[in-house]
C-alpha atoms as a PDB file:
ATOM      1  CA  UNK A   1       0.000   0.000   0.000  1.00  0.00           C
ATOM      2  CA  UNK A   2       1.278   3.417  -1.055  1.00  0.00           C
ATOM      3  CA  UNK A   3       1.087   6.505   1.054  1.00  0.00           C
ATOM      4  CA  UNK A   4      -1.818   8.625   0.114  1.00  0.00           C
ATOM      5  CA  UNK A   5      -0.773  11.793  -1.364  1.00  0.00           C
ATOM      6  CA  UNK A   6      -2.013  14.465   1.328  1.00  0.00           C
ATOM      7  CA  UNK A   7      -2.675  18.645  -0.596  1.00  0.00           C
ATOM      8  CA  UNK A   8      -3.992  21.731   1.112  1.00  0.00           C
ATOM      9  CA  UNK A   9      -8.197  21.622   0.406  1.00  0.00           C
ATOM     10  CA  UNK A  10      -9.721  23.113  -3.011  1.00  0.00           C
ATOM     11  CA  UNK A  11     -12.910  25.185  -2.939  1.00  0.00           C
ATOM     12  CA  UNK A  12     -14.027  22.063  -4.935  1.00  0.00           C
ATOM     13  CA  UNK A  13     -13.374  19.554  -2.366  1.00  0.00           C
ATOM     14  CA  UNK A  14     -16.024  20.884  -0.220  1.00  0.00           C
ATOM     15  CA  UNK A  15     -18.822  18.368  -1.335  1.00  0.00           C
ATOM     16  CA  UNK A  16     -15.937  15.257  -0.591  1.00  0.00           C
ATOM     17  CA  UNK A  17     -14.911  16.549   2.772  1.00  0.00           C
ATOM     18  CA  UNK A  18     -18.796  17.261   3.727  1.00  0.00           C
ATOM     19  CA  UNK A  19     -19.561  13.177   2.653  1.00  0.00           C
ATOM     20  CA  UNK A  20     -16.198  12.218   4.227  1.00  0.00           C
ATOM     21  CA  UNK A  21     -17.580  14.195   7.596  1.00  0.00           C
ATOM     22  CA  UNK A  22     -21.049  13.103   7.544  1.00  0.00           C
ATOM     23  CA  UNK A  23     -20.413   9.654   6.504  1.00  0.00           C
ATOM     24  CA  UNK A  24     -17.594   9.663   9.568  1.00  0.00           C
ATOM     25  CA  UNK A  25     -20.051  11.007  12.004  1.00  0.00           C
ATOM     26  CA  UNK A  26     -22.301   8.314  11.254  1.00  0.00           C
ATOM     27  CA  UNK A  27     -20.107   5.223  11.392  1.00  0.00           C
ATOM     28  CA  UNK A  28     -17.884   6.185  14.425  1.00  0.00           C
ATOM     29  CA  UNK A  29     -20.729   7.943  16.633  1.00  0.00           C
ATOM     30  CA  UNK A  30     -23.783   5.754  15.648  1.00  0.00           C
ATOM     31  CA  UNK A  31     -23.919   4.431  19.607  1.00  0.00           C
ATOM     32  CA  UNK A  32     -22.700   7.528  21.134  1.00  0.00           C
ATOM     33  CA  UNK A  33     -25.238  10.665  19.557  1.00  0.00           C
ATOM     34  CA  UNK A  34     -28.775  10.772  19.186  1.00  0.00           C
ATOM     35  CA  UNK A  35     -30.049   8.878  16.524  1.00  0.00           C
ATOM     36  CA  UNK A  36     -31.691  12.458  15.501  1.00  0.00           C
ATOM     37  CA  UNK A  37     -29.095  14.335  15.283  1.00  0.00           C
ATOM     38  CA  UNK A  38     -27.291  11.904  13.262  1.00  0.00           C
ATOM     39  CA  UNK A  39     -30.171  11.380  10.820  1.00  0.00           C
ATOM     40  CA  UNK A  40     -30.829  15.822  10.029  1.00  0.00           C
ATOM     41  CA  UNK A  41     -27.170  15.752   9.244  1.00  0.00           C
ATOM     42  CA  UNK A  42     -27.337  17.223   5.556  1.00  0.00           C
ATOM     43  CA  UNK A  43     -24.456  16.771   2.668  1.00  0.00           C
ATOM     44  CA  UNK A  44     -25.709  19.796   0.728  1.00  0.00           C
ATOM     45  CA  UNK A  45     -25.737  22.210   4.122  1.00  0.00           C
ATOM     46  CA  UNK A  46     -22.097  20.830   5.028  1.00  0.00           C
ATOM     47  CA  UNK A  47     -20.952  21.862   1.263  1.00  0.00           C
ATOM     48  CA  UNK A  48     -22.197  25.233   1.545  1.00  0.00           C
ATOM     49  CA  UNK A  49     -20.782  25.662   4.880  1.00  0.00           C
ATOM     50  CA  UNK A  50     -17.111  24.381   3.692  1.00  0.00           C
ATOM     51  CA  UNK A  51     -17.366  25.506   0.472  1.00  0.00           C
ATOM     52  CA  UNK A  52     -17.372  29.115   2.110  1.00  0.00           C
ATOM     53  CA  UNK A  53     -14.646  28.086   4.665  1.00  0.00           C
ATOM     54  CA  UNK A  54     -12.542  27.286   1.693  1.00  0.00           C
ATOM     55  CA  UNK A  55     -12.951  30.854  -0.386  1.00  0.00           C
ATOM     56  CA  UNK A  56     -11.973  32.888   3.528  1.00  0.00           C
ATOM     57  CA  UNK A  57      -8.892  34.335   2.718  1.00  0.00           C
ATOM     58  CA  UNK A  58      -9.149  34.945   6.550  1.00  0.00           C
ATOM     59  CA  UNK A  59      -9.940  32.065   7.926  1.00  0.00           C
ATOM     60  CA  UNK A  60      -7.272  31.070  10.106  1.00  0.00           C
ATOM     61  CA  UNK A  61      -7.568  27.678   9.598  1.00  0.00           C
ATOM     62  CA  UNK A  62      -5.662  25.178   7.067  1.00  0.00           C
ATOM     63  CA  UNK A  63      -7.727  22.384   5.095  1.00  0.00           C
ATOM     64  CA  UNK A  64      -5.721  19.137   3.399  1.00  0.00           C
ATOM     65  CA  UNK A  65      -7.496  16.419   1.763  1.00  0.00           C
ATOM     66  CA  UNK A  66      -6.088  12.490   1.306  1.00  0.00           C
ATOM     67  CA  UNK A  67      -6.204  11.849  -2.165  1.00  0.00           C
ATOM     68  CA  UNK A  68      -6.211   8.149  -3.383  1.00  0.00           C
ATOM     69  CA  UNK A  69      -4.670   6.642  -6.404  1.00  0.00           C
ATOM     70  CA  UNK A  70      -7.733   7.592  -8.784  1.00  0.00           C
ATOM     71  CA  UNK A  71      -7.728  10.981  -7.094  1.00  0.00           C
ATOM     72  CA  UNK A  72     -10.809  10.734  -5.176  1.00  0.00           C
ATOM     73  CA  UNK A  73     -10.499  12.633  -1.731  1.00  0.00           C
ATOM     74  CA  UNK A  74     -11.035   9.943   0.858  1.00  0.00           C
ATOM     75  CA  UNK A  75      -9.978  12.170   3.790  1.00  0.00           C
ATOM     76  CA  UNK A  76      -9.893  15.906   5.671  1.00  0.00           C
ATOM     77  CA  UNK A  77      -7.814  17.970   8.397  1.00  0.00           C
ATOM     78  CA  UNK A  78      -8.672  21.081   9.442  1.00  0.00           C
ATOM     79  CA  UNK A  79      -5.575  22.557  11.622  1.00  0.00           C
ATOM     80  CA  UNK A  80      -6.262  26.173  13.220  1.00  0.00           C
ATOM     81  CA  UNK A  81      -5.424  28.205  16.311  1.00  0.00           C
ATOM     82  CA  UNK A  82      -5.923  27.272  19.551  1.00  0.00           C
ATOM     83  CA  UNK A  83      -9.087  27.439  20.380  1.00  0.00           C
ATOM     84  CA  UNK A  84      -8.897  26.943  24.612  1.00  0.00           C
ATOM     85  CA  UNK A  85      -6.273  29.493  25.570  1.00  0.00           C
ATOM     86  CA  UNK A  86      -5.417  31.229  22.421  1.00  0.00           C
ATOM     87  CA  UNK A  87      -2.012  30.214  23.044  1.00  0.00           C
ATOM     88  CA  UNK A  88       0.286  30.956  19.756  1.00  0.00           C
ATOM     89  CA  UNK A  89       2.484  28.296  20.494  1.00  0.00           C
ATOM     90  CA  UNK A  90      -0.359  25.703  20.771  1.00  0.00           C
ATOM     91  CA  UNK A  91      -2.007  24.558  17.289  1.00  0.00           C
ATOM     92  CA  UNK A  92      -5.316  22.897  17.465  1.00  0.00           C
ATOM     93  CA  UNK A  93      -6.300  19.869  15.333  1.00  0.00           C
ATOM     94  CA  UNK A  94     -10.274  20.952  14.620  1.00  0.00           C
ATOM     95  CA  UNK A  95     -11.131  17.927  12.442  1.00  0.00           C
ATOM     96  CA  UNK A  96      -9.445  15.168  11.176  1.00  0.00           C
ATOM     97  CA  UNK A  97     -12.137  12.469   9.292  1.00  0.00           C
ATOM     98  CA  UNK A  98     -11.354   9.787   6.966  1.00  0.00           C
ATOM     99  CA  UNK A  99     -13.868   8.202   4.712  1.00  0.00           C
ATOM    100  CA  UNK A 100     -15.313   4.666   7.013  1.00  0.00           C
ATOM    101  CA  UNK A 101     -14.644   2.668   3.362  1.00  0.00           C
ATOM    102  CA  UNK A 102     -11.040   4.058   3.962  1.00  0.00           C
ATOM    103  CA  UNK A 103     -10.167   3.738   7.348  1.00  0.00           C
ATOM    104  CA  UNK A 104      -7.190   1.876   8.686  1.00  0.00           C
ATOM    105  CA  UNK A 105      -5.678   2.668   4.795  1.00  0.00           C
ATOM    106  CA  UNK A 106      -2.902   5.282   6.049  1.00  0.00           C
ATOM    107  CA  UNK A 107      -4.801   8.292   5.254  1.00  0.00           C
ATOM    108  CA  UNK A 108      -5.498   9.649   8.740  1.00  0.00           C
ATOM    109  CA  UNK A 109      -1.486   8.832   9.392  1.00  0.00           C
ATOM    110  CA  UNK A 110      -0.797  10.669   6.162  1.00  0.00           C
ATOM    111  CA  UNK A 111      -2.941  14.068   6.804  1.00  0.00           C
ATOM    112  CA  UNK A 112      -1.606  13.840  11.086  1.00  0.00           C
ATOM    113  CA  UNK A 113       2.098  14.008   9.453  1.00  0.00           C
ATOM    114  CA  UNK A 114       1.440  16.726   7.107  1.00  0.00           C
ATOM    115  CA  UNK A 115      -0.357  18.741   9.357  1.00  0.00           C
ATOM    116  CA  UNK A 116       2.312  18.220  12.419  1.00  0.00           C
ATOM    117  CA  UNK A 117       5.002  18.848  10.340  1.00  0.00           C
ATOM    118  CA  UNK A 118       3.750  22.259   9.071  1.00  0.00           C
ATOM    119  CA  UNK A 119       3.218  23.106  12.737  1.00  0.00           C
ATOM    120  CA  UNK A 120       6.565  22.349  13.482  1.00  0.00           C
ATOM    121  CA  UNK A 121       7.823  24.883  10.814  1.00  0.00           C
ATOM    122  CA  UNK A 122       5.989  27.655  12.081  1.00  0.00           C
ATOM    123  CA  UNK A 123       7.362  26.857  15.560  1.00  0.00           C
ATOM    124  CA  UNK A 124       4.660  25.646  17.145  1.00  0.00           C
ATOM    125  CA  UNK A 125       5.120  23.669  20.525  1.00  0.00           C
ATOM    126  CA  UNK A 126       2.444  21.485  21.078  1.00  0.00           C
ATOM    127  CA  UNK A 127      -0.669  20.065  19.473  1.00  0.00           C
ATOM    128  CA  UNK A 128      -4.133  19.807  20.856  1.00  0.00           C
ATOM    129  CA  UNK A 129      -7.378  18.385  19.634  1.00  0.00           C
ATOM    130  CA  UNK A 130     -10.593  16.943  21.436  1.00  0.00           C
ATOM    131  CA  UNK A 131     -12.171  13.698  20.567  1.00  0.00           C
ATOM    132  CA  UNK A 132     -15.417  12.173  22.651  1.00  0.00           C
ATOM    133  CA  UNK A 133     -14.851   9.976  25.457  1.00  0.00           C
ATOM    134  CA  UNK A 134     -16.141   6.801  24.549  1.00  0.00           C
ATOM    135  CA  UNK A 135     -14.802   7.341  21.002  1.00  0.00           C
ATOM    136  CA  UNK A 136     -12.168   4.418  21.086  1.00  0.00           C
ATOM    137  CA  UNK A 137     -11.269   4.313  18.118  1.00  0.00           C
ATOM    138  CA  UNK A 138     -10.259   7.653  17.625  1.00  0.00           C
ATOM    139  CA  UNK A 139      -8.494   7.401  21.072  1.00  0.00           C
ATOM    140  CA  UNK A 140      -6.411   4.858  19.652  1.00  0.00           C
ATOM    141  CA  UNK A 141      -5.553   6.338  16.585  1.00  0.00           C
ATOM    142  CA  UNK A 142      -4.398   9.778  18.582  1.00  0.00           C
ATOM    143  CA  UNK A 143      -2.627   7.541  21.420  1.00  0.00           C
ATOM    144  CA  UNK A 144      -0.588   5.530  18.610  1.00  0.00           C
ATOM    145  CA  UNK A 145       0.030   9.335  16.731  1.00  0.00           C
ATOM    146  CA  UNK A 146       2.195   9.967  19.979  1.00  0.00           C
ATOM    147  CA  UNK A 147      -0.911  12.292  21.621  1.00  0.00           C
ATOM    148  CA  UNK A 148      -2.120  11.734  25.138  1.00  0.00           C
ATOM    149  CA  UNK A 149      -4.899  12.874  27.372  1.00  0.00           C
ATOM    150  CA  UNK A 150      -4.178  16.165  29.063  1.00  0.00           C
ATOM    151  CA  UNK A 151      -6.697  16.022  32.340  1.00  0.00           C
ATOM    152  CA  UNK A 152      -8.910  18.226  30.798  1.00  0.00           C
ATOM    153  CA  UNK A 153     -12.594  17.157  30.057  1.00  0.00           C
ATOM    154  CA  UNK A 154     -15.703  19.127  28.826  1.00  0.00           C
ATOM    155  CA  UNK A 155     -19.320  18.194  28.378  1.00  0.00           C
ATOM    156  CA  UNK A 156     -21.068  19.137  24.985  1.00  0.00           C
ATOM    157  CA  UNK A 157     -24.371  20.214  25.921  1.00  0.00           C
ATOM    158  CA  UNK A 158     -25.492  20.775  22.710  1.00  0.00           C
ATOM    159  CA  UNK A 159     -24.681  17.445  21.300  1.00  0.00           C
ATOM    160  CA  UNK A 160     -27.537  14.699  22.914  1.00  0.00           C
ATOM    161  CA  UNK A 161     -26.333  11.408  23.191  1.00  0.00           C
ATOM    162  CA  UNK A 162     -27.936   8.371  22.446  1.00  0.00           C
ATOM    163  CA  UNK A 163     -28.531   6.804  25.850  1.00  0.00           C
ATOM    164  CA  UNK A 164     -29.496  10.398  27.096  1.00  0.00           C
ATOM    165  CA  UNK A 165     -26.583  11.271  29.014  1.00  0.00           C
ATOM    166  CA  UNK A 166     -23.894  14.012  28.207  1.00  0.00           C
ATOM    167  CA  UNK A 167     -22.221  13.304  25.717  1.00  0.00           C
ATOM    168  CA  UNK A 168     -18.394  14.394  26.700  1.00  0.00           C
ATOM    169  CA  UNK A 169     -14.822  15.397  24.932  1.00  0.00           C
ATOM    170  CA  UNK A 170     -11.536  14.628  26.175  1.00  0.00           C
ATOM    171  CA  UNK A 171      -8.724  16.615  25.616  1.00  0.00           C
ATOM    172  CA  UNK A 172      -5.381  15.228  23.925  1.00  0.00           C
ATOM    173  CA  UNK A 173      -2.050  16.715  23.169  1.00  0.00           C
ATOM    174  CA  UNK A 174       1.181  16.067  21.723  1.00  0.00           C
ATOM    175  CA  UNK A 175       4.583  17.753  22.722  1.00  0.00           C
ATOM    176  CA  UNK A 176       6.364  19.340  18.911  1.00  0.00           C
ATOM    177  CA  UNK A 177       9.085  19.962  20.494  1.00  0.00           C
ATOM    178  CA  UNK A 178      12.397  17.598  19.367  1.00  0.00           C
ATOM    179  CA  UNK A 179      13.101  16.669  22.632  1.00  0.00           C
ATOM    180  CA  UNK A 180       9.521  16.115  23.689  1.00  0.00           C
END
């Protein structure tokens, strides 16, 4: 298997990374969000919405895509500021989905190294994302990316779960430093 070949996001890729997003949402969180919220999810909304992203010449977020052989886009990163303490030394992973037909292929691994290493080269220190606490296989994808839990834990209030209970977000983060 070949590395997938990882390029900042396209205007035009916002229809792939809103399927790649919803289709993700659906397969990892189908146990752990309301069955509701899962089903309103729209495709056509989520293009509009990145689609716009995408043409912000001040957003201050950065958008890859995993390409595959054919050059479909079968993955998304979205790496931005961070969002907790508006530290400038702290870069925050916002998204990071792979297509469910594409998982365990290397693109996740692929977009996490691009990402990092651009973070590095603008001298950022650390890393940061948040992924939901009984979303194990995410965990285990961050933990074997070098990341680790940080303590910190929030509740999303505005996301219902399925079995009616909070549903909540751990924090993780990963040292860029070389001696880290």
């Amino acid at each position: 298997m070949s590395t997938p070949l990882v390029r900042r996001a396209k205007p035009a890729d916002a229809s792939a990374i809103a399927r790649i997003r919803i289709a993700g949402w659906r397969a990892a969180y189908q146990e752990l969000v309301d069955a509701a919220v899962l089903s309103d999810l729209d495709v056509a909304a989520d293009t509009d919405r990145f689609h716009g992203r995408l043409l912000d010449p001040d957003l201050p977020a950065r958008y890859w895509v995993s390409l595959a052989a054919d050059g479909q886009v079968l993955g998304f990163m979205v790496l931005g500021p961070d969002r907790d303490e508006s530290n400038p030394t702290i870069v925050e992973i916002w998204a990071l989905y792979v297509d469910p037909d594409a998982w365990r292929s290397g693109h996740g691994r692929a977009l996490m190294a691009v990402a990092l290493n651009a973070a590095r080269a603008e001298g950022h220190t650390a890393a940061r994302l948040w992924v939901l606490e009984e979303n194990h296989l995410g965990q285990v994808f961050y933990d074997s990316c070098g990341f680790s839990p940080d303590g910190t834990v929030q509740p999303l209030e505005t996301l219902p779960s399925a079995a009616g209970l909070p549903v909540v977000e751990v924090r993780y983060r990963l040292s860029l430093q070389p001696d880290a």
